[in-house]
N, C-alpha and C. Protein backbone atom coordinates (compact mmCIF):
# COMPACT_ATOMS: atom_id res chain seq x y z
N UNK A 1 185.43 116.92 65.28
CA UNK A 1 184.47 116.79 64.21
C UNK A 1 184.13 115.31 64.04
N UNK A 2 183.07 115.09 63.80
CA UNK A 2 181.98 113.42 63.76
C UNK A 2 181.78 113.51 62.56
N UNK A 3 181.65 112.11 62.12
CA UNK A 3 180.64 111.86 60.73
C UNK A 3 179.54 110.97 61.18
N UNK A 4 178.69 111.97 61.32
CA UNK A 4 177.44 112.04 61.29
C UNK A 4 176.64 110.75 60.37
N UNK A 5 177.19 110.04 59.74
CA UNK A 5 177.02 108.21 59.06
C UNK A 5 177.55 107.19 60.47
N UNK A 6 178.42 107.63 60.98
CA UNK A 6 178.81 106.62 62.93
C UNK A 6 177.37 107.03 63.65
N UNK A 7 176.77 107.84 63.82
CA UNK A 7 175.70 107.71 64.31
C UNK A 7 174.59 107.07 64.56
N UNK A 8 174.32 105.95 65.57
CA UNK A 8 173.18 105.17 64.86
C UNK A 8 171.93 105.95 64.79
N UNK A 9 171.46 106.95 65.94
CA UNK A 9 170.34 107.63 65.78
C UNK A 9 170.12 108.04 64.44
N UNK A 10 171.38 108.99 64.26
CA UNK A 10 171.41 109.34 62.35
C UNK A 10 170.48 108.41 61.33
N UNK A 11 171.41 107.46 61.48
CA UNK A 11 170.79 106.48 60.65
C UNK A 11 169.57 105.81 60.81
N UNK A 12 169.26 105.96 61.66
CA UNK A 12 167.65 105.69 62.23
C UNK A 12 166.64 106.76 61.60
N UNK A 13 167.24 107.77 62.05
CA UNK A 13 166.63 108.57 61.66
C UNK A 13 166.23 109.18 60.12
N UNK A 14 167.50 108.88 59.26
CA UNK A 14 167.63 108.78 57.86
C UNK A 14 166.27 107.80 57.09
N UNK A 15 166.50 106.64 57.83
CA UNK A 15 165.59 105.85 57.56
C UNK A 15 164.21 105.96 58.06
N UNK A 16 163.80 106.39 58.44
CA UNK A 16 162.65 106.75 58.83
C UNK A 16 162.15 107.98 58.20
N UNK A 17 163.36 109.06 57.90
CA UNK A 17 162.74 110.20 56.73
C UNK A 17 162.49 108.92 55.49
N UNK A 18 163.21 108.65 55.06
CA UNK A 18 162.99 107.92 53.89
C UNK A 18 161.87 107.36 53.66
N UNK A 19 161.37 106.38 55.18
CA UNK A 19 159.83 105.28 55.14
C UNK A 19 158.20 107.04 54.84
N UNK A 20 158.91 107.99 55.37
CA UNK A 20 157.50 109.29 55.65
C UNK A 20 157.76 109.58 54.04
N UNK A 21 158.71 109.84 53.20
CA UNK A 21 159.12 110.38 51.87
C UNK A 21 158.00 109.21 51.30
N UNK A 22 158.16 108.06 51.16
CA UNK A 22 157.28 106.80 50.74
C UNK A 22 156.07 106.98 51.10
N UNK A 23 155.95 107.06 52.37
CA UNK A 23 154.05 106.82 52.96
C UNK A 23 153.45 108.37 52.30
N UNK A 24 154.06 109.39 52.39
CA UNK A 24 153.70 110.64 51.78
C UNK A 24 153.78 111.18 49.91
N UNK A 25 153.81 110.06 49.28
CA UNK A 25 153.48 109.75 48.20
C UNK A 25 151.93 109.26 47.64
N UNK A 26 151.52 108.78 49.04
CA UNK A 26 150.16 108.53 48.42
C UNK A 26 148.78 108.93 49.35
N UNK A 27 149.51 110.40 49.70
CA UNK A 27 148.61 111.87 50.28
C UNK A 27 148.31 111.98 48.97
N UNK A 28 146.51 112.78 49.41
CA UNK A 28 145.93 113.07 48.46
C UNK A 28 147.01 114.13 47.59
N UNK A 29 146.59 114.91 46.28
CA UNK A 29 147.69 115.64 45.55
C UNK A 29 147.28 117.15 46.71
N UNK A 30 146.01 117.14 46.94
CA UNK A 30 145.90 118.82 47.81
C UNK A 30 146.49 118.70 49.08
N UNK A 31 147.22 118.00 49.41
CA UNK A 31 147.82 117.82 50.72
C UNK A 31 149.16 118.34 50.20
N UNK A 32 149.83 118.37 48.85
CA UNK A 32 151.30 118.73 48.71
C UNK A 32 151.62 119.76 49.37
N UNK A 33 151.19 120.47 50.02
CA UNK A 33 151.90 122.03 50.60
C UNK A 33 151.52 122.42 51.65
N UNK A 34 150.62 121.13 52.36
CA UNK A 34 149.87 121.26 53.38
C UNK A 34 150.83 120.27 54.10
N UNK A 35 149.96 119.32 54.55
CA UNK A 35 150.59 117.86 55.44
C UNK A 35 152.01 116.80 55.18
N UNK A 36 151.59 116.86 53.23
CA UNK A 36 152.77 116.24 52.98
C UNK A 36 154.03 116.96 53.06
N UNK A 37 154.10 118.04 52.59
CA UNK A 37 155.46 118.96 53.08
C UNK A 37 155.82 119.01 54.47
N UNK A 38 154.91 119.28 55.26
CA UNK A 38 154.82 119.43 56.97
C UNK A 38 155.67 118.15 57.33
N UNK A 39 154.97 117.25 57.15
CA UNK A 39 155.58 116.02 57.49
C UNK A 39 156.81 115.29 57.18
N UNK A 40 156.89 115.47 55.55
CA UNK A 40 158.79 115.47 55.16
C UNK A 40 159.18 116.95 55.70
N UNK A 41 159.38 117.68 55.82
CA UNK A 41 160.21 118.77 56.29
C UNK A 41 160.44 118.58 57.93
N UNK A 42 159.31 118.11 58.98
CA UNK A 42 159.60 117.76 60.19
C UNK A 42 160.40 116.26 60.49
N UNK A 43 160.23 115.68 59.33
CA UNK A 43 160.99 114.09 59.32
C UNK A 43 162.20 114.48 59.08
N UNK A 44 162.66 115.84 57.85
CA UNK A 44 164.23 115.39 57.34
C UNK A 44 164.76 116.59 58.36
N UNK A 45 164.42 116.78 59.35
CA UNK A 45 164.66 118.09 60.22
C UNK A 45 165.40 117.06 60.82
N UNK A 46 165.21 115.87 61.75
CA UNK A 46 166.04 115.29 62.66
C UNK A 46 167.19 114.76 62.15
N UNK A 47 167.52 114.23 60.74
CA UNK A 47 168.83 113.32 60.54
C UNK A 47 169.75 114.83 59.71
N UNK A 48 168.85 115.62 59.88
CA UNK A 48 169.66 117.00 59.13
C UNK A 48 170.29 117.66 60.31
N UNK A 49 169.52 118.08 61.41
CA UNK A 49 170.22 118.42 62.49
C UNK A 49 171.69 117.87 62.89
N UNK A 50 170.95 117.07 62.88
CA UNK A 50 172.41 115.84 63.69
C UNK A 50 173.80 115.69 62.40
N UNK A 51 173.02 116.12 61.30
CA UNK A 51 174.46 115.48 60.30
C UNK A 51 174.61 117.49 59.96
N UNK A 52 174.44 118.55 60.27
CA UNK A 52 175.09 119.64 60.58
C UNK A 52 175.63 120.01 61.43
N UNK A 53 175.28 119.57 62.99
CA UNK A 53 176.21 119.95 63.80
C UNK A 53 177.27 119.17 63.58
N UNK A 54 177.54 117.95 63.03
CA UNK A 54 178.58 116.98 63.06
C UNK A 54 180.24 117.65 62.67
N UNK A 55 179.47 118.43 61.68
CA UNK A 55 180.30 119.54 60.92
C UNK A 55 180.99 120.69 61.65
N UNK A 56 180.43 120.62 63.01
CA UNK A 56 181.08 121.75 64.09
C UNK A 56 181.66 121.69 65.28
N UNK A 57 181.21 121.04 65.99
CA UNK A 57 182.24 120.76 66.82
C UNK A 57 181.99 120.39 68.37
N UNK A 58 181.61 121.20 69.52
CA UNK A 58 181.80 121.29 70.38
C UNK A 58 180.46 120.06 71.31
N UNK A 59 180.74 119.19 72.12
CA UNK A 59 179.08 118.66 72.75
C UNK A 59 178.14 119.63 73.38
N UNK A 60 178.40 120.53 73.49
CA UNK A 60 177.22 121.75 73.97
C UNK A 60 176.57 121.59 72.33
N UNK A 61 177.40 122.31 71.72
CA UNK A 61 176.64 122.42 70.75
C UNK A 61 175.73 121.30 69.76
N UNK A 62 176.55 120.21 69.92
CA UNK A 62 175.56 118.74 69.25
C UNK A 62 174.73 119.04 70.33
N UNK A 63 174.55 118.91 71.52
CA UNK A 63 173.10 118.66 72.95
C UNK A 63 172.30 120.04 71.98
N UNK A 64 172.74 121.16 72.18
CA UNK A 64 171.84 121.75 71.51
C UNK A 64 170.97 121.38 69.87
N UNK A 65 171.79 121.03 69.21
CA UNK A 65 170.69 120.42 67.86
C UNK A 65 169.92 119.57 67.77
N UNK A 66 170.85 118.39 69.14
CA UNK A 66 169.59 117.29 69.14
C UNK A 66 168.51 117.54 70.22
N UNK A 67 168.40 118.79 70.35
CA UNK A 67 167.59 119.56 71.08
C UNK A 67 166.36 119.51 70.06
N UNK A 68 167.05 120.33 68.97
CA UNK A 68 165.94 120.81 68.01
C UNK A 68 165.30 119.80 66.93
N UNK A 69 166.43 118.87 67.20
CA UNK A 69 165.85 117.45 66.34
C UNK A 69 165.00 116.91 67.06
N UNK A 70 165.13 117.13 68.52
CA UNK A 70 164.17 116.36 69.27
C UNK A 70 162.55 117.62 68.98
N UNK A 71 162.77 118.63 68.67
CA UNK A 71 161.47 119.28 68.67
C UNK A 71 161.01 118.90 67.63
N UNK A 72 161.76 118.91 66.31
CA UNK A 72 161.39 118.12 64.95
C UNK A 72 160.81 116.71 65.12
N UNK A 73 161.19 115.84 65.77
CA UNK A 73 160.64 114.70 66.24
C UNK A 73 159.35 114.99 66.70
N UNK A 74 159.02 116.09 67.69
CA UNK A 74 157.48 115.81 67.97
C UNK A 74 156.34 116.75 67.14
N UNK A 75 157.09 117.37 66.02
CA UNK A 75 156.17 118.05 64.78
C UNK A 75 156.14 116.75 64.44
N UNK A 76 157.29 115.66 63.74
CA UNK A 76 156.81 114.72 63.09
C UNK A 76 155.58 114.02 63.57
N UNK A 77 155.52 113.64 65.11
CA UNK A 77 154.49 112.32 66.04
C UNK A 77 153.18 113.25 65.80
N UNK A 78 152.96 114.40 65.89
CA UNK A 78 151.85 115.31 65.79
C UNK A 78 151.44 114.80 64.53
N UNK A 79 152.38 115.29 63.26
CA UNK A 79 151.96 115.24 62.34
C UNK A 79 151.73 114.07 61.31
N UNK A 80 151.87 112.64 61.82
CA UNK A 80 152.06 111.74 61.66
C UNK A 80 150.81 111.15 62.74
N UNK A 81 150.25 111.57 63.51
CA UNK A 81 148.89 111.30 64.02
C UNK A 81 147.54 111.82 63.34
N UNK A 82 148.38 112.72 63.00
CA UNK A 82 146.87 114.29 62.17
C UNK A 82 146.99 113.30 60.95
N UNK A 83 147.96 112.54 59.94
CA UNK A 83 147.70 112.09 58.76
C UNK A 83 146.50 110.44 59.01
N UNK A 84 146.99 109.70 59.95
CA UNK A 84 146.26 108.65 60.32
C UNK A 84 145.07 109.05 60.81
N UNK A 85 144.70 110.12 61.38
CA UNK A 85 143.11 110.54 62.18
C UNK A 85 142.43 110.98 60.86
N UNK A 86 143.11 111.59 59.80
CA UNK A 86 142.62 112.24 58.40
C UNK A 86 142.12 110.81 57.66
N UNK A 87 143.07 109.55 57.76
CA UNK A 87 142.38 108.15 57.21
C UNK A 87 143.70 108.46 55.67
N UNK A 88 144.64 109.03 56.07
CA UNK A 88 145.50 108.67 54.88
C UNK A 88 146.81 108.08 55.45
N UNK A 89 147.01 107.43 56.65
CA UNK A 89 147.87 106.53 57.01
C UNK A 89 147.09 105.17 57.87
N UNK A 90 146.90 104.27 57.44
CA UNK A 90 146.78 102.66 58.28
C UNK A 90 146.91 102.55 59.57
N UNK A 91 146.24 102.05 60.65
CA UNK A 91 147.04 101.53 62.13
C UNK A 91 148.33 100.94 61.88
N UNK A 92 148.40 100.12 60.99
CA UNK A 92 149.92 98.82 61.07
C UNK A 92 150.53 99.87 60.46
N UNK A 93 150.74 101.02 59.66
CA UNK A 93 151.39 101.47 58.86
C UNK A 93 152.30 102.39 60.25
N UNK A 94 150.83 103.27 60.71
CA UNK A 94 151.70 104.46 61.85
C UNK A 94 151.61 103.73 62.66
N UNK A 95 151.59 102.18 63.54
CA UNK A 95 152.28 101.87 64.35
C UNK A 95 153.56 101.89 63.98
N UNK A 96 153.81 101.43 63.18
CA UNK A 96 155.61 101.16 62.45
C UNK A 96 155.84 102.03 62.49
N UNK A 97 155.79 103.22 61.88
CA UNK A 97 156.28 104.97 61.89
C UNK A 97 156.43 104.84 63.16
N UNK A 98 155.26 105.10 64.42
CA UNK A 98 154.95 105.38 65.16
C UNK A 98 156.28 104.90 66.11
N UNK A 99 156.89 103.64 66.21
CA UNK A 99 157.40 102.68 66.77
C UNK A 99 158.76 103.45 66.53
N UNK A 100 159.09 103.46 65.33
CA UNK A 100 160.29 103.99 65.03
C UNK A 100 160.98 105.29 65.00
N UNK A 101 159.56 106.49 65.26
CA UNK A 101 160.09 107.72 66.12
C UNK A 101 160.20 107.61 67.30
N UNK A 102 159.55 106.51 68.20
CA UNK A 102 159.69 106.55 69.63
C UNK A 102 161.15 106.64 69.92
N UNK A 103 161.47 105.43 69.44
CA UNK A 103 162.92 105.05 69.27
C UNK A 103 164.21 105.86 68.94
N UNK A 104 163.84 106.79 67.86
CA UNK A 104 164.95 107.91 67.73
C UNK A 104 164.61 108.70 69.06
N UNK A 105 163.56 109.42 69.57
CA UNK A 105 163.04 109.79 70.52
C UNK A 105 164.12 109.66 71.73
N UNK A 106 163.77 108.45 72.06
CA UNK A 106 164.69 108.01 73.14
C UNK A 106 166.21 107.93 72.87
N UNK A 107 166.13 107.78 71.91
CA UNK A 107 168.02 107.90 71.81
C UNK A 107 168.43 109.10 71.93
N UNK A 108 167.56 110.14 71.37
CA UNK A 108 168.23 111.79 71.35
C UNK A 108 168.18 111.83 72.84
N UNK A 109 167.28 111.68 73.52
CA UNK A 109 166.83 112.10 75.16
C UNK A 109 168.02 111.70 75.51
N UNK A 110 168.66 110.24 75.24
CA UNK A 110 169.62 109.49 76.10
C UNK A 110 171.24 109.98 75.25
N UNK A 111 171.58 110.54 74.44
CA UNK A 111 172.68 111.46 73.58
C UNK A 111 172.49 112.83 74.60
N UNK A 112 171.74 113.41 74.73
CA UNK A 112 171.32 114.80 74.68
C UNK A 112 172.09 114.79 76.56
N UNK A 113 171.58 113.21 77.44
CA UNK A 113 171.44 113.42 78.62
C UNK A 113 173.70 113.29 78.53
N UNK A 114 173.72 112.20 77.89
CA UNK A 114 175.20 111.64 78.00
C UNK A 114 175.72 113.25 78.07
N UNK A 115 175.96 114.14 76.74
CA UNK A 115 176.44 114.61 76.52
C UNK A 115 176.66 115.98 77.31
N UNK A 116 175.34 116.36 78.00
CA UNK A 116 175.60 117.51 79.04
C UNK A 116 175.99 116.97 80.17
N UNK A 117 176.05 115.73 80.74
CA UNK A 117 176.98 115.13 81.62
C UNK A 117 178.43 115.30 81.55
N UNK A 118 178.91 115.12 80.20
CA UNK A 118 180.05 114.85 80.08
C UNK A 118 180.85 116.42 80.26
């Protein structure tokens, strides 16, 4: 069993739900159940994954969640493109987002690869 806080992806990822919780505060109010939910629910999908399997046990089974965190990751990049093409996120704003899912991105790919190796 892991605690899922040793993780740096985790924590990357924590933080980055946190920066979409912020930028999705100032979606229009008719977006609440539309985009802005979409988008926190696909953001807190990845540091949730990873801090439930932590709780269980086996590396098959973490490769498998950060499987699904990694699918949550690309609802977020989708949905985090659809908000900037809509004109309710900045270039400098979703580059930064943008920058900082790549990044969890690649760490799950490179966790996901370690771990079915091992």
């Amino acid at each position: 069993m892991k605690d899922f806080r040793d993780l740096i992806v985790w924590a990357k990822a924590h933080q980055f739900t946190l920066s979409i919780y912020e930028l999705t505060k100032q979606f229009p109010s008719d977006e609440n159940y539309g985009l802005t939910s979409q988008l926190r629910r696909s953001a807190a999908s990845i540091p949730t994954n990873l801090a439930e399997v932590c709780g269980r046990g086996s590396d098959r089974e973490l490769a498998r969640f950060c499987d699904i965190a990694m699918g949550s990751a690309s609802e977020a990049d989708y949905q985090l493109l659809l908000a900037k093409d809509l004109g309710y996120v900045d270039s400098t704003t979703f580059e930064t987002l943008y920058q900082q899912l790549t990044e969890i991105q690649r760490m799950l790919r490179s966790f996901i690869q370690r771990l079915r190796s091992s």
